[in-house]
C-alpha atoms as a PDB file:
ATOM      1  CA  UNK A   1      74.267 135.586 103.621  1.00  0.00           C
ATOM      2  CA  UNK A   2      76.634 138.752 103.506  1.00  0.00           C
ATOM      3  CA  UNK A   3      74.120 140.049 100.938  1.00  0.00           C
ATOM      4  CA  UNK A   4      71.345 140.116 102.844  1.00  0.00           C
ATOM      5  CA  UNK A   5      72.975 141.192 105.856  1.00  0.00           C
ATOM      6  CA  UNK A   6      72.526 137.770 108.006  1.00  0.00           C
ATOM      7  CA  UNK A   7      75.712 137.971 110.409  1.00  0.00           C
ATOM      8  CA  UNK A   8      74.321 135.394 112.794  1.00  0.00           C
ATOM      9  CA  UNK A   9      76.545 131.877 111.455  1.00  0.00           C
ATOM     10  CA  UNK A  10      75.781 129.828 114.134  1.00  0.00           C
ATOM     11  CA  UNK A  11      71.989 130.649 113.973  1.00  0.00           C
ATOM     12  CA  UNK A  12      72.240 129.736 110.624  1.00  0.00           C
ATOM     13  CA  UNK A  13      73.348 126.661 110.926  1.00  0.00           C
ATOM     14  CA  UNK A  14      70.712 126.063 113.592  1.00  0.00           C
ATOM     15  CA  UNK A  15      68.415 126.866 111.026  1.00  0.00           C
ATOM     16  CA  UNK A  16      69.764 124.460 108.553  1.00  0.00           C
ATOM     17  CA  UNK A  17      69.532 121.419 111.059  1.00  0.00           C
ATOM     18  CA  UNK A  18      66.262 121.861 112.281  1.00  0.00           C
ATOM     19  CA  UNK A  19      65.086 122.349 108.720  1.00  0.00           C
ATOM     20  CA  UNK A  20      67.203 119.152 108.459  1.00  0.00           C
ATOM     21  CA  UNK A  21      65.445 117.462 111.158  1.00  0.00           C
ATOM     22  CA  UNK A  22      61.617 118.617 109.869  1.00  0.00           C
ATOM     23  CA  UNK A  23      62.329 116.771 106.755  1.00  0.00           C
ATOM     24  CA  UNK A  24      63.711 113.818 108.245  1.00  0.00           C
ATOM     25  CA  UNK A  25      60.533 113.944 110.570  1.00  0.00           C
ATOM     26  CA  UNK A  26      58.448 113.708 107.225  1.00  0.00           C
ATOM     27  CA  UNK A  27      60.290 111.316 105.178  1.00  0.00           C
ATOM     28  CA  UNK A  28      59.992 109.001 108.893  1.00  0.00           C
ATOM     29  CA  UNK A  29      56.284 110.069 108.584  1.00  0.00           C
ATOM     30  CA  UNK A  30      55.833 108.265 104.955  1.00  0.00           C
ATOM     31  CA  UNK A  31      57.807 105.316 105.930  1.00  0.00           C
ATOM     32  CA  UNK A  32      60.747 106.556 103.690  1.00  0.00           C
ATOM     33  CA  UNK A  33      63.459 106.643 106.667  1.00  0.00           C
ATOM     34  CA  UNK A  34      65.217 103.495 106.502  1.00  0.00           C
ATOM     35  CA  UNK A  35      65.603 101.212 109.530  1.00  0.00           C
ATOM     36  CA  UNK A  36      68.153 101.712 112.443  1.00  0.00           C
ATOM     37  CA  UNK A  37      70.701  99.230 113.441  1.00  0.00           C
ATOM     38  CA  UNK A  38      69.402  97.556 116.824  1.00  0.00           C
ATOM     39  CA  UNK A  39      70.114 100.079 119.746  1.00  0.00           C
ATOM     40  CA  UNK A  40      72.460  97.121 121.418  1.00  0.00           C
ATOM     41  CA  UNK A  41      74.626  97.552 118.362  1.00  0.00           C
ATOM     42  CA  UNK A  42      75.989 101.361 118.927  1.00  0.00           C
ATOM     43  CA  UNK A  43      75.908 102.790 122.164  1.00  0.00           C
ATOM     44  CA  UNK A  44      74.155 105.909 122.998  1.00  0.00           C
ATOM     45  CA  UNK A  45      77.612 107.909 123.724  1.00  0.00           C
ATOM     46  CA  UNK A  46      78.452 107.530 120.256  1.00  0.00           C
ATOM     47  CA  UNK A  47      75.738 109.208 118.326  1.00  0.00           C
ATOM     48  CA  UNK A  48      75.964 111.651 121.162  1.00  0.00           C
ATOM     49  CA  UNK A  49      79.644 112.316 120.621  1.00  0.00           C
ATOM     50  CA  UNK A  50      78.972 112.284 116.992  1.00  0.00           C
ATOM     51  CA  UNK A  51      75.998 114.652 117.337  1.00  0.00           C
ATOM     52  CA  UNK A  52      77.865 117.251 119.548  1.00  0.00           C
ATOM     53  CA  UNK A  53      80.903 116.569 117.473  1.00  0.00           C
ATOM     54  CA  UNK A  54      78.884 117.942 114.315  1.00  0.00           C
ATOM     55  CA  UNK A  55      77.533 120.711 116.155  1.00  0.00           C
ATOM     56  CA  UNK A  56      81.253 122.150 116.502  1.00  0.00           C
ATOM     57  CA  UNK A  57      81.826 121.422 113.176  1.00  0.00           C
ATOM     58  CA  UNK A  58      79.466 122.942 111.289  1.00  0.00           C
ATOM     59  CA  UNK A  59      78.829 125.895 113.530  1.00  0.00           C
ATOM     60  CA  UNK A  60      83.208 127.147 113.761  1.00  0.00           C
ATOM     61  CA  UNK A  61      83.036 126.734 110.210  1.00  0.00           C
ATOM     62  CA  UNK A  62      80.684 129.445 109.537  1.00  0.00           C
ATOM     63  CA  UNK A  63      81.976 131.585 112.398  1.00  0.00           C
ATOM     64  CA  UNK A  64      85.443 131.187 110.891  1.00  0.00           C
ATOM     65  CA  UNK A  65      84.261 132.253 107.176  1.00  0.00           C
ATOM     66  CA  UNK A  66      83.025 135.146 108.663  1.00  0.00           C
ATOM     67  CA  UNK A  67      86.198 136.368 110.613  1.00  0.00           C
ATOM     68  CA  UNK A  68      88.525 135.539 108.449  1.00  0.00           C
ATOM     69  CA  UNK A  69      89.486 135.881 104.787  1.00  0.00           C
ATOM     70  CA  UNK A  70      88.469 132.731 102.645  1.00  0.00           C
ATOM     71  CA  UNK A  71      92.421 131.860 101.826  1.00  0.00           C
ATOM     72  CA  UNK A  72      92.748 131.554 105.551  1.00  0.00           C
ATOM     73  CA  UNK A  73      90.151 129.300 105.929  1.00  0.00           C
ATOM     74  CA  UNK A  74      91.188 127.380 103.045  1.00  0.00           C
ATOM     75  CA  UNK A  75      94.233 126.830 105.097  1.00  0.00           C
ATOM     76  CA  UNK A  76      92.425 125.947 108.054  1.00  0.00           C
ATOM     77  CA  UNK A  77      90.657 122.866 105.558  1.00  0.00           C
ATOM     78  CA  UNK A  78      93.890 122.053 104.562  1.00  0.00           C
ATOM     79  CA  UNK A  79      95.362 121.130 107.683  1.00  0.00           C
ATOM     80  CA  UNK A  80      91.951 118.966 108.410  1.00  0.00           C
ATOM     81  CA  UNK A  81      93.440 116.638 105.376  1.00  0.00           C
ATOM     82  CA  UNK A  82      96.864 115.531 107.898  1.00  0.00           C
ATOM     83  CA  UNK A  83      94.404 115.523 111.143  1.00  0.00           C
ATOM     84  CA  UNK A  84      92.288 112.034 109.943  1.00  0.00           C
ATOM     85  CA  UNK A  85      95.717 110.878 109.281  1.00  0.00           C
ATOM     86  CA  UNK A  86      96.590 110.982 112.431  1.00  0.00           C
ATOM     87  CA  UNK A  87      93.317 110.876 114.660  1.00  0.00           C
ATOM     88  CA  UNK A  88      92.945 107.789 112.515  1.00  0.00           C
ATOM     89  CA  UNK A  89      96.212 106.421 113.775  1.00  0.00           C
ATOM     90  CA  UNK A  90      95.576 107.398 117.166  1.00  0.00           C
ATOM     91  CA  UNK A  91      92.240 105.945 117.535  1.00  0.00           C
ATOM     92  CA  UNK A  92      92.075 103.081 114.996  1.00  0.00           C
ATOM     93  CA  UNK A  93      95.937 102.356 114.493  1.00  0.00           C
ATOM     94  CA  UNK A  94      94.990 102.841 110.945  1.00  0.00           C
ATOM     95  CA  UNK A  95      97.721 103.429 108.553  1.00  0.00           C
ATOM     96  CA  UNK A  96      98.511 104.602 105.004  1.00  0.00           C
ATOM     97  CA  UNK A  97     101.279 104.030 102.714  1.00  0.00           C
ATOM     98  CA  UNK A  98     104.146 106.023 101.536  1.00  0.00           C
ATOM     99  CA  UNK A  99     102.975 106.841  98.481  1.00  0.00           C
ATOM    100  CA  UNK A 100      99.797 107.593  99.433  1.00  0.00           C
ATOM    101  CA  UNK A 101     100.962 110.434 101.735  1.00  0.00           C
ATOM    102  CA  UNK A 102     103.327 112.155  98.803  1.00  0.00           C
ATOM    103  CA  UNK A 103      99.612 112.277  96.940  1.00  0.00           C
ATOM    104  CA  UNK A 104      97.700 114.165  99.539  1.00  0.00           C
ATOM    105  CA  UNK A 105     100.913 116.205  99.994  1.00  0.00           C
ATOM    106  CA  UNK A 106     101.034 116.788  96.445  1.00  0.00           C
ATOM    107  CA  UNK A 107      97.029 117.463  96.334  1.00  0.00           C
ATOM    108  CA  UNK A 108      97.670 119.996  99.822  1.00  0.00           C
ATOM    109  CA  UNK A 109     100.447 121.606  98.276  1.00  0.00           C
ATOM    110  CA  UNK A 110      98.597 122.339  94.974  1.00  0.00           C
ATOM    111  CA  UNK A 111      94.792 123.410  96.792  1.00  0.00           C
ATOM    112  CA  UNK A 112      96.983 126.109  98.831  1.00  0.00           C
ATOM    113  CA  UNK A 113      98.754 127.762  95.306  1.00  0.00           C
ATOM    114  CA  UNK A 114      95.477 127.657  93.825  1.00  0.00           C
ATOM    115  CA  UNK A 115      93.218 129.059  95.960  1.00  0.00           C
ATOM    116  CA  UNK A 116      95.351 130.657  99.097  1.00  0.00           C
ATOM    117  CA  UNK A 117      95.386 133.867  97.278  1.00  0.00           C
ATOM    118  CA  UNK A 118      95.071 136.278 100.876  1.00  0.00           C
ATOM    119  CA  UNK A 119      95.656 135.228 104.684  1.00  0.00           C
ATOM    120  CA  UNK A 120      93.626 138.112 106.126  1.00  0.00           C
ATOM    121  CA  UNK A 121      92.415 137.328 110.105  1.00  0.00           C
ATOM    122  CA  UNK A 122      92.194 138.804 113.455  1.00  0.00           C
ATOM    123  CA  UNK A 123      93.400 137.099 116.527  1.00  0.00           C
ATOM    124  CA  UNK A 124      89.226 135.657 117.287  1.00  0.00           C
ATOM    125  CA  UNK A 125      88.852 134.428 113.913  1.00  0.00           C
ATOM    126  CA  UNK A 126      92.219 132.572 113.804  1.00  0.00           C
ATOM    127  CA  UNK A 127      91.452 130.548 117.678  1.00  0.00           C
ATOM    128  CA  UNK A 128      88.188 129.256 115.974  1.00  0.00           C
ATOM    129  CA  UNK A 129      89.652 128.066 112.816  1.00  0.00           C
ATOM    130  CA  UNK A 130      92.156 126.784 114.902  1.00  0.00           C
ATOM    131  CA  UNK A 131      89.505 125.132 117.288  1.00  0.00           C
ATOM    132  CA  UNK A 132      87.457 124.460 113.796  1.00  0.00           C
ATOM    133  CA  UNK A 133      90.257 121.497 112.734  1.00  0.00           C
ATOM    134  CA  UNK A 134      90.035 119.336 115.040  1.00  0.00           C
ATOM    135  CA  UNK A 135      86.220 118.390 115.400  1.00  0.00           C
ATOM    136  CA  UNK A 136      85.952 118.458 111.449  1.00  0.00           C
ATOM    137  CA  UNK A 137      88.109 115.806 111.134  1.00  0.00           C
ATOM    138  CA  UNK A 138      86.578 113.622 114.539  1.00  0.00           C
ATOM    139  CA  UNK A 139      82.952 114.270 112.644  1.00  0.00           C
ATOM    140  CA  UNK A 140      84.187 112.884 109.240  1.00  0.00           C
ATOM    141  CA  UNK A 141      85.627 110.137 110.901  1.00  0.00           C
ATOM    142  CA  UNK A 142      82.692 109.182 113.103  1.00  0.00           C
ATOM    143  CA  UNK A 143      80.443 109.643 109.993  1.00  0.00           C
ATOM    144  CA  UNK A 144      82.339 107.168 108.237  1.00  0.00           C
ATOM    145  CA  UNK A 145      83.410 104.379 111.120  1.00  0.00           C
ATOM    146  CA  UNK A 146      79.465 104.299 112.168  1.00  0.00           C
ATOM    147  CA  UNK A 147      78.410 103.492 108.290  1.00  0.00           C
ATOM    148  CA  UNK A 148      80.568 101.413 107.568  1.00  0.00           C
ATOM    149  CA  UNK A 149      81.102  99.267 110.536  1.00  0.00           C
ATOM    150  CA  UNK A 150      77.453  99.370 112.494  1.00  0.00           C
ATOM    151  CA  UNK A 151      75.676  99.527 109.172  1.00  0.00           C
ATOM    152  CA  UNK A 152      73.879 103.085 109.752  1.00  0.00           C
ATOM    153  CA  UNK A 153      72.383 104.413 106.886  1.00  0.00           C
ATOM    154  CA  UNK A 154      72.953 108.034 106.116  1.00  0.00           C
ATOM    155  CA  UNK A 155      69.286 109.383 106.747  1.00  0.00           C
ATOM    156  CA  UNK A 156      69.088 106.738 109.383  1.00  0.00           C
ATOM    157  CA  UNK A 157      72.350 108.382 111.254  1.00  0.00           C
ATOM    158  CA  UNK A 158      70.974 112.115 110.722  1.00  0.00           C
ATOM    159  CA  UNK A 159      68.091 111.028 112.063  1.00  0.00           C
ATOM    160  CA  UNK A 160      69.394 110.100 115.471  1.00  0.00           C
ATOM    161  CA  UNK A 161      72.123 112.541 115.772  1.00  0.00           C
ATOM    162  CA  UNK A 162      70.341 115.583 114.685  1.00  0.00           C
ATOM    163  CA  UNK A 163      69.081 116.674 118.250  1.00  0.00           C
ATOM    164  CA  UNK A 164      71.835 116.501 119.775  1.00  0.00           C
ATOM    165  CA  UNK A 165      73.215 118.534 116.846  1.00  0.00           C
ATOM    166  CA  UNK A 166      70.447 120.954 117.426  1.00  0.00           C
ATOM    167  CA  UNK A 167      70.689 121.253 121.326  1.00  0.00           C
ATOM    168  CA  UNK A 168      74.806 122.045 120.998  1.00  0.00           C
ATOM    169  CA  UNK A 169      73.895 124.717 118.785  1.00  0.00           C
ATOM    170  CA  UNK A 170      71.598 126.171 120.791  1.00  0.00           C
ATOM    171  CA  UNK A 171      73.983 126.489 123.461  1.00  0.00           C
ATOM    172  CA  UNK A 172      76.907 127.670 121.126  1.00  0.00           C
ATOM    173  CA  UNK A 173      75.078 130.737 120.048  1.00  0.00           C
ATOM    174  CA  UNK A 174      75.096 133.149 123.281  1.00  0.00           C
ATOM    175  CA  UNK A 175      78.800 132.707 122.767  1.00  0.00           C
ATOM    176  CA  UNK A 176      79.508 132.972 119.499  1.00  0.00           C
ATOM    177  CA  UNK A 177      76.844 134.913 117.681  1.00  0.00           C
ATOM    178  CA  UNK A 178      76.437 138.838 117.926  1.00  0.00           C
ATOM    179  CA  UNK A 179      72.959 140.142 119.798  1.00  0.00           C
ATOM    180  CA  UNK A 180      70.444 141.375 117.456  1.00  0.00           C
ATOM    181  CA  UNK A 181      69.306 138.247 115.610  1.00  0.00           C
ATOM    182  CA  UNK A 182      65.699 139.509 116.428  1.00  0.00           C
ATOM    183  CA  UNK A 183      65.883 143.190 114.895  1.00  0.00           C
ATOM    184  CA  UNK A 184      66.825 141.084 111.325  1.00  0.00           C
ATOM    185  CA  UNK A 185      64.476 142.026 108.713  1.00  0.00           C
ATOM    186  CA  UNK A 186      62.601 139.076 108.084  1.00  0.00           C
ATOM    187  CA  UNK A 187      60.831 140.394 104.823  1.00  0.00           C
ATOM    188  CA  UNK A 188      60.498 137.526 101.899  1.00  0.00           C
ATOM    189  CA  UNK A 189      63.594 137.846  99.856  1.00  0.00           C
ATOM    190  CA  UNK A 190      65.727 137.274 103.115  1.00  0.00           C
ATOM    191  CA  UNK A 191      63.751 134.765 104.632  1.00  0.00           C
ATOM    192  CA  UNK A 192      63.330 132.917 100.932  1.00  0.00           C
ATOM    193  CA  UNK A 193      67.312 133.376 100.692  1.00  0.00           C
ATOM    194  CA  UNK A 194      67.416 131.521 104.134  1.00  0.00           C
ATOM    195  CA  UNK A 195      65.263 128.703 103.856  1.00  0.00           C
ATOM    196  CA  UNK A 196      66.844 127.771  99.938  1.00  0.00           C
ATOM    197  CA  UNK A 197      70.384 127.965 102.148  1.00  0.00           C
ATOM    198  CA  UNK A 198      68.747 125.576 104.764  1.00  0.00           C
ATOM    199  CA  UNK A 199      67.387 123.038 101.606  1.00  0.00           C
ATOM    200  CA  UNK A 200      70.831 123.244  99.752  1.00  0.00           C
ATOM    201  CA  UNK A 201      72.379 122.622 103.382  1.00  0.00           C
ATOM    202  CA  UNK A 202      70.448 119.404 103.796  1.00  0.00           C
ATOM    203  CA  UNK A 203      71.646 118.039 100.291  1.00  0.00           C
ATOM    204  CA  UNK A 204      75.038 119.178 100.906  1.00  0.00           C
ATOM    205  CA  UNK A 205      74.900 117.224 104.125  1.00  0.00           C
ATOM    206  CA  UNK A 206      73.052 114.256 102.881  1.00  0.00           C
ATOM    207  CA  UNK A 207      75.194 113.423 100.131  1.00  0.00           C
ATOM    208  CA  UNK A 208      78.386 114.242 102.369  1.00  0.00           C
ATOM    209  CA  UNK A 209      77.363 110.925 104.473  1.00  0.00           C
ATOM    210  CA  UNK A 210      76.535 109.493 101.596  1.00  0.00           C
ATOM    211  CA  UNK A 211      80.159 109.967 100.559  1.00  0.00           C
ATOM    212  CA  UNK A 212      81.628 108.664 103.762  1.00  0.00           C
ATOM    213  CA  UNK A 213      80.141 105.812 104.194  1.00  0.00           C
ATOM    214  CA  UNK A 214      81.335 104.459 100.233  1.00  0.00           C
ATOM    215  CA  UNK A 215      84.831 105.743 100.971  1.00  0.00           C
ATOM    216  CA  UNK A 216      86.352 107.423 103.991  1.00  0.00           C
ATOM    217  CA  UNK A 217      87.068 110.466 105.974  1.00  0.00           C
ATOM    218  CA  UNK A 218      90.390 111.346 104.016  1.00  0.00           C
ATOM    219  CA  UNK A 219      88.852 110.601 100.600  1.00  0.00           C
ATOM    220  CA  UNK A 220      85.863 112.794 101.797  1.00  0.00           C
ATOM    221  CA  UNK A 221      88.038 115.722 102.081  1.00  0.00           C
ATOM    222  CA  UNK A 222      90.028 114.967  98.300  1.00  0.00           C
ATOM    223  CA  UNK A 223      86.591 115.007  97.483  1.00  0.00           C
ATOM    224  CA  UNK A 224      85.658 118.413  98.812  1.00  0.00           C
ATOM    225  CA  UNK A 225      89.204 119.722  97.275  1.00  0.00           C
ATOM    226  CA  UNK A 226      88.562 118.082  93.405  1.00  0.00           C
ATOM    227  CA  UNK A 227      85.230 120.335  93.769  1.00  0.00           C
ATOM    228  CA  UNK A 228      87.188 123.648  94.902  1.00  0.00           C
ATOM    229  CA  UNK A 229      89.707 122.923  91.971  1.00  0.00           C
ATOM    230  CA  UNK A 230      86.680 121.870  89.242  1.00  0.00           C
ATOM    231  CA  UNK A 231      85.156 125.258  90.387  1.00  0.00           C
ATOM    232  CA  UNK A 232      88.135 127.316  89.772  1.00  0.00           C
ATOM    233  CA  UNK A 233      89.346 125.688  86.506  1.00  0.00           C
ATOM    234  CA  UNK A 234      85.663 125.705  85.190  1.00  0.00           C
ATOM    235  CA  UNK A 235      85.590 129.171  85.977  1.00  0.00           C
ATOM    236  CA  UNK A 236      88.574 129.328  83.426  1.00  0.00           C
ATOM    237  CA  UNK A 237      87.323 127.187  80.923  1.00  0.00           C
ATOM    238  CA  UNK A 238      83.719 127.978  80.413  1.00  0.00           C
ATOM    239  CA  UNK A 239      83.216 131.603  81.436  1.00  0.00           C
ATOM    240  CA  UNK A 240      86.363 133.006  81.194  1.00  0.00           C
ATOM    241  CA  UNK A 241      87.690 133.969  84.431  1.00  0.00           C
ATOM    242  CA  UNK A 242      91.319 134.794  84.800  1.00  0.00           C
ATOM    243  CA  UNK A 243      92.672 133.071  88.499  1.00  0.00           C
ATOM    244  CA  UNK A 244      96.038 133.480  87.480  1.00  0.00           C
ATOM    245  CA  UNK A 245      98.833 131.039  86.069  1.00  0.00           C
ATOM    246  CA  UNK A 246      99.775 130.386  89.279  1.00  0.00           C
ATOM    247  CA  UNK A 247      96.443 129.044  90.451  1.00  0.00           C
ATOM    248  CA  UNK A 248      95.739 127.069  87.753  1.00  0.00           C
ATOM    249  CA  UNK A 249      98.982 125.542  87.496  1.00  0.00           C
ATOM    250  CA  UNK A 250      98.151 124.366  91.477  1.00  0.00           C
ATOM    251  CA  UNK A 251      94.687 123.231  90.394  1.00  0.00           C
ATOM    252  CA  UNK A 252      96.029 121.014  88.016  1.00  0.00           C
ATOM    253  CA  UNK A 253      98.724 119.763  90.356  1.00  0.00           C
ATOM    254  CA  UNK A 254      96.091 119.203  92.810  1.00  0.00           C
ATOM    255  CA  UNK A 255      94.277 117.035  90.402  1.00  0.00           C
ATOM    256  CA  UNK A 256      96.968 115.090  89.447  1.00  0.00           C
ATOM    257  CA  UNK A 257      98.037 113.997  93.463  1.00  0.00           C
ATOM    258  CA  UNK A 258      93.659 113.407  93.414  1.00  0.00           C
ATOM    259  CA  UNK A 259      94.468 111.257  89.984  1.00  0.00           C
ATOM    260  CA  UNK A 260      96.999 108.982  91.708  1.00  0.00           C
ATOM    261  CA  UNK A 261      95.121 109.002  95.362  1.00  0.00           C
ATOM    262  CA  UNK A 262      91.935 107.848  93.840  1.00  0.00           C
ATOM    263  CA  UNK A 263      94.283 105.117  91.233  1.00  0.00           C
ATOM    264  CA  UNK A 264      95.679 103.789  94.746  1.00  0.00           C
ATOM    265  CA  UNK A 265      92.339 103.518  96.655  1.00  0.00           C
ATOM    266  CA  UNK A 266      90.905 101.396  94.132  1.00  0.00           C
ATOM    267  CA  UNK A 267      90.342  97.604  94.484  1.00  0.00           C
ATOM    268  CA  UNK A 268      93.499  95.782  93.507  1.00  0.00           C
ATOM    269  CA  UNK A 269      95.735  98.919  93.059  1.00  0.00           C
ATOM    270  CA  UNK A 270      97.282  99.110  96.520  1.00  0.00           C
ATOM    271  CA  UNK A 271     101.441  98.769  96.227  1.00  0.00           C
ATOM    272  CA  UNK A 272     101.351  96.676  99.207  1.00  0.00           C
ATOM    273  CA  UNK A 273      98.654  94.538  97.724  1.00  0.00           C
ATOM    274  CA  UNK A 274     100.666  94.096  94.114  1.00  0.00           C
ATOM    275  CA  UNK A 275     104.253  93.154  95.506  1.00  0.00           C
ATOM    276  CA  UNK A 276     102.602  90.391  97.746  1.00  0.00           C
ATOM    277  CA  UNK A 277     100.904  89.200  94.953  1.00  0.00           C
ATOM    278  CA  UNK A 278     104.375  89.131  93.036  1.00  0.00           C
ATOM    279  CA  UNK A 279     105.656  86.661  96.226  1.00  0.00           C
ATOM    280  CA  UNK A 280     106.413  83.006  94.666  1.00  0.00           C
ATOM    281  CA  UNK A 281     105.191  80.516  96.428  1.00  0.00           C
ATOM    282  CA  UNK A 282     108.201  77.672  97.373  1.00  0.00           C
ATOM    283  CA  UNK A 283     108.236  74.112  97.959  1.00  0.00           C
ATOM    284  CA  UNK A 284     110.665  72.708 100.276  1.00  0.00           C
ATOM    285  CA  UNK A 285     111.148  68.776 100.028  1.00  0.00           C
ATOM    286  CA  UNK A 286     111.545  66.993 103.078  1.00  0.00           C
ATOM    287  CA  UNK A 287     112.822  63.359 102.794  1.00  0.00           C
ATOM    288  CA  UNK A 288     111.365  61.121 105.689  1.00  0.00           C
ATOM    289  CA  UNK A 289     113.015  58.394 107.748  1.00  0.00           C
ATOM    290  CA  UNK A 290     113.450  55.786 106.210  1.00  0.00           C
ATOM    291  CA  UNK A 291     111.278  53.499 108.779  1.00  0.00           C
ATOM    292  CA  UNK A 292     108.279  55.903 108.235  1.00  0.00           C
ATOM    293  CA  UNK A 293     108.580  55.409 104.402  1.00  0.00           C
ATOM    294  CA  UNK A 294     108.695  51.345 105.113  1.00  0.00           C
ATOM    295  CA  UNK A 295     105.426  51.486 107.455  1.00  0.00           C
ATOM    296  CA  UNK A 296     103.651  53.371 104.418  1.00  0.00           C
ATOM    297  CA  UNK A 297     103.317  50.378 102.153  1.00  0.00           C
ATOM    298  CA  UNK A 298     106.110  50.868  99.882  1.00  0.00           C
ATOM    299  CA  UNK A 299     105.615  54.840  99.748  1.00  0.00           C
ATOM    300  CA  UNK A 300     108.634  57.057  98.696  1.00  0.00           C
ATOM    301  CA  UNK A 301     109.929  59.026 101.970  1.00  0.00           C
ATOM    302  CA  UNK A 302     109.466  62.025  99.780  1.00  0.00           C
ATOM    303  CA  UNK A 303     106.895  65.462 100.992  1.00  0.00           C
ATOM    304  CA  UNK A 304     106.688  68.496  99.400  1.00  0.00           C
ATOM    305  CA  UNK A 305     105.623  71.488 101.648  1.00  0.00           C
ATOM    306  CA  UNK A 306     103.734  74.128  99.694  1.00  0.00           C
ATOM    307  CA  UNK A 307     104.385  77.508 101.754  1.00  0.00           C
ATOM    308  CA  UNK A 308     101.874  80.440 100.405  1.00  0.00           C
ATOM    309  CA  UNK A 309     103.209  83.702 101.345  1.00  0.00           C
ATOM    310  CA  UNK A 310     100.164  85.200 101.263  1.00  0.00           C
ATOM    311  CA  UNK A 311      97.818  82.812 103.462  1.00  0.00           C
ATOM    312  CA  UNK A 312     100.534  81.931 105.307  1.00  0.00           C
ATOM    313  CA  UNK A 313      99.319  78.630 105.151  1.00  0.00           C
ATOM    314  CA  UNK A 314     101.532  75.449 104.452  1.00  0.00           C
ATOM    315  CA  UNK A 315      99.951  72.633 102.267  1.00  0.00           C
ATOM    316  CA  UNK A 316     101.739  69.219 102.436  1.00  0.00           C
ATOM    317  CA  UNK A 317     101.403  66.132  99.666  1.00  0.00           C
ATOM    318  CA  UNK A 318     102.483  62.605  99.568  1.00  0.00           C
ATOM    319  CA  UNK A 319     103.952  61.483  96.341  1.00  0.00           C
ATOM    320  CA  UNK A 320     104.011  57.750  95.511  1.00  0.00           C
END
């Protein structure tokens, strides 16, 4: 967009979601849009909060790559990584292990050496990737609680929450965006440039839900850091571009704390899950009065108590 001169970021994004919301419309039209969970399930406030929520989002992250220098707002994407951990605390109670924190650290640590390579800002540009954090990491969130526990569909969720996404936006841009968006020249090249943006936009947002709705709102962002470190080390490897030993040594870092995040998420993997499994299971024998084992027909006074640590459930036999 700095190529063709299009300074306007939260028009753009305005553009991308109601291009967004015109395919949507069509896909509804041929009976491709899958079904919505009944209205009783999720209450309106939600995919209004999510809706406004993604408004913010999207639109302070273009207005903060324009202000500021792209290290800086790596940094800013960085610090989204420890805000789920603790919005998902805060609202959910939700907790991760030990060793799952000294990954993502390990995974922050090495995104910054790779790809912080300048911290250029002014004072504007710094407030909004400030302000930027915070709903990025409510939106992935949302995304992710409303797929996964109301049983939205991705398309389904754009669907509803694109309006609102639109109407936010509408009302971000006196504030945000310079005057002038009018006196752009709209010849072909820019306007093709444009639309392709608004198309690639509505993949990149598709499969994003896509994303957080099979995992979660902290593996969403490893996810978008594995992609900045595959770009820079492919850049290496195929075309021979020359980041610097420092970088690539924190790309590979980075994709070793992804290695061992990913290892821990899967099924069966989790160290909590493998020392409970370790737990023996004890029997305790409990002899019973003697005048209980005489009313039993001749039955030894003898019970052994199975306790299973892990159902927490205590299984008792009789043996004769």
């Amino acid at each position: 967009m700095g190529r063709v001169g299009f300074n306007f970021p939260i028009f753009l994004t305005l553009i991308h979601y109601t291009v967004a919301w015109i395919l949507l419309a069509f896909f509804k039209s041929l009976s491709l849009l899958p079904m919505s969970p009944p209205s009783k399930t999720t209450p309106f406030s939600s995919l209004f909060s999510l809706g406004a929520v993604m408004a913010f989002a999207s639109g302070l992250a273009n207005t903060s790559l324009k202000h500021n220098s792209v290290g800086f707002y790596q940094m800013a994407k960085i610090a989204v990584t420890p805000t789920i951990v603790l919005a998902e605390f805060v609202l959910f109670k939700k907790t991760i292990s030990s060793t799952k924190v000294m990954a993502l650290a390990v995974v922050s640590l090495g995104v910054a050496i790779a790809t912080v390579t300048d911290l250029e800002f002014n004072l504007f540009g710094a407030l909004v990737a400030v302000a930027w954090i915070i709903p990025s990491a409510i939106n992935k969130i949302l995304w992710s609680n409303l797929q996964q526990q109301a049983n939205w569909t991705a398309l389904a969720l754009m669907w509803k929450t694109t309006p609102f996404t639109v109407f936010f936006l509408l009302a971000l841009m006196p504030w945000l965006d310079p005057p002038g968006v009018l006196l752009f020249k709209w010849d072909l090249t820019n306007s093709s440039a444009i639309l392709i943006s608004a198309l690639l936009g509505f993949l990149l947002q598709w499969s994003g839900a896509l994303a957080l709705g099979a995992t979660s709102a902290t593996s969403h962002v490893v996810l978008g850091q594995f992609k900045t470190c595959v770009i820079l080390l492919g850049g290496y490897v195929i075309f021979g571009s020359d980041p610097g030993f420092i970088s690539i040594c924190g790309a590979v870092a980075a994709l070793g704390g992804m290695s061992v995040y990913t290892w821990l998420n899967l099924p069966g993997k989790s160290i909590d899950h493998m020392s409970n499994k370790q737990l023996p299971k004890q029997n305790v024998t409990v002899s019973k009065p003697k005048a209980e084992a005489d009313d039993g027909g001749g039955e030894t006074g003898v019970t052994v108590v199975s306790v299973d640590p892990l159902l927490s459930k205590t299984i008792t036999a009789n043996i004769v």
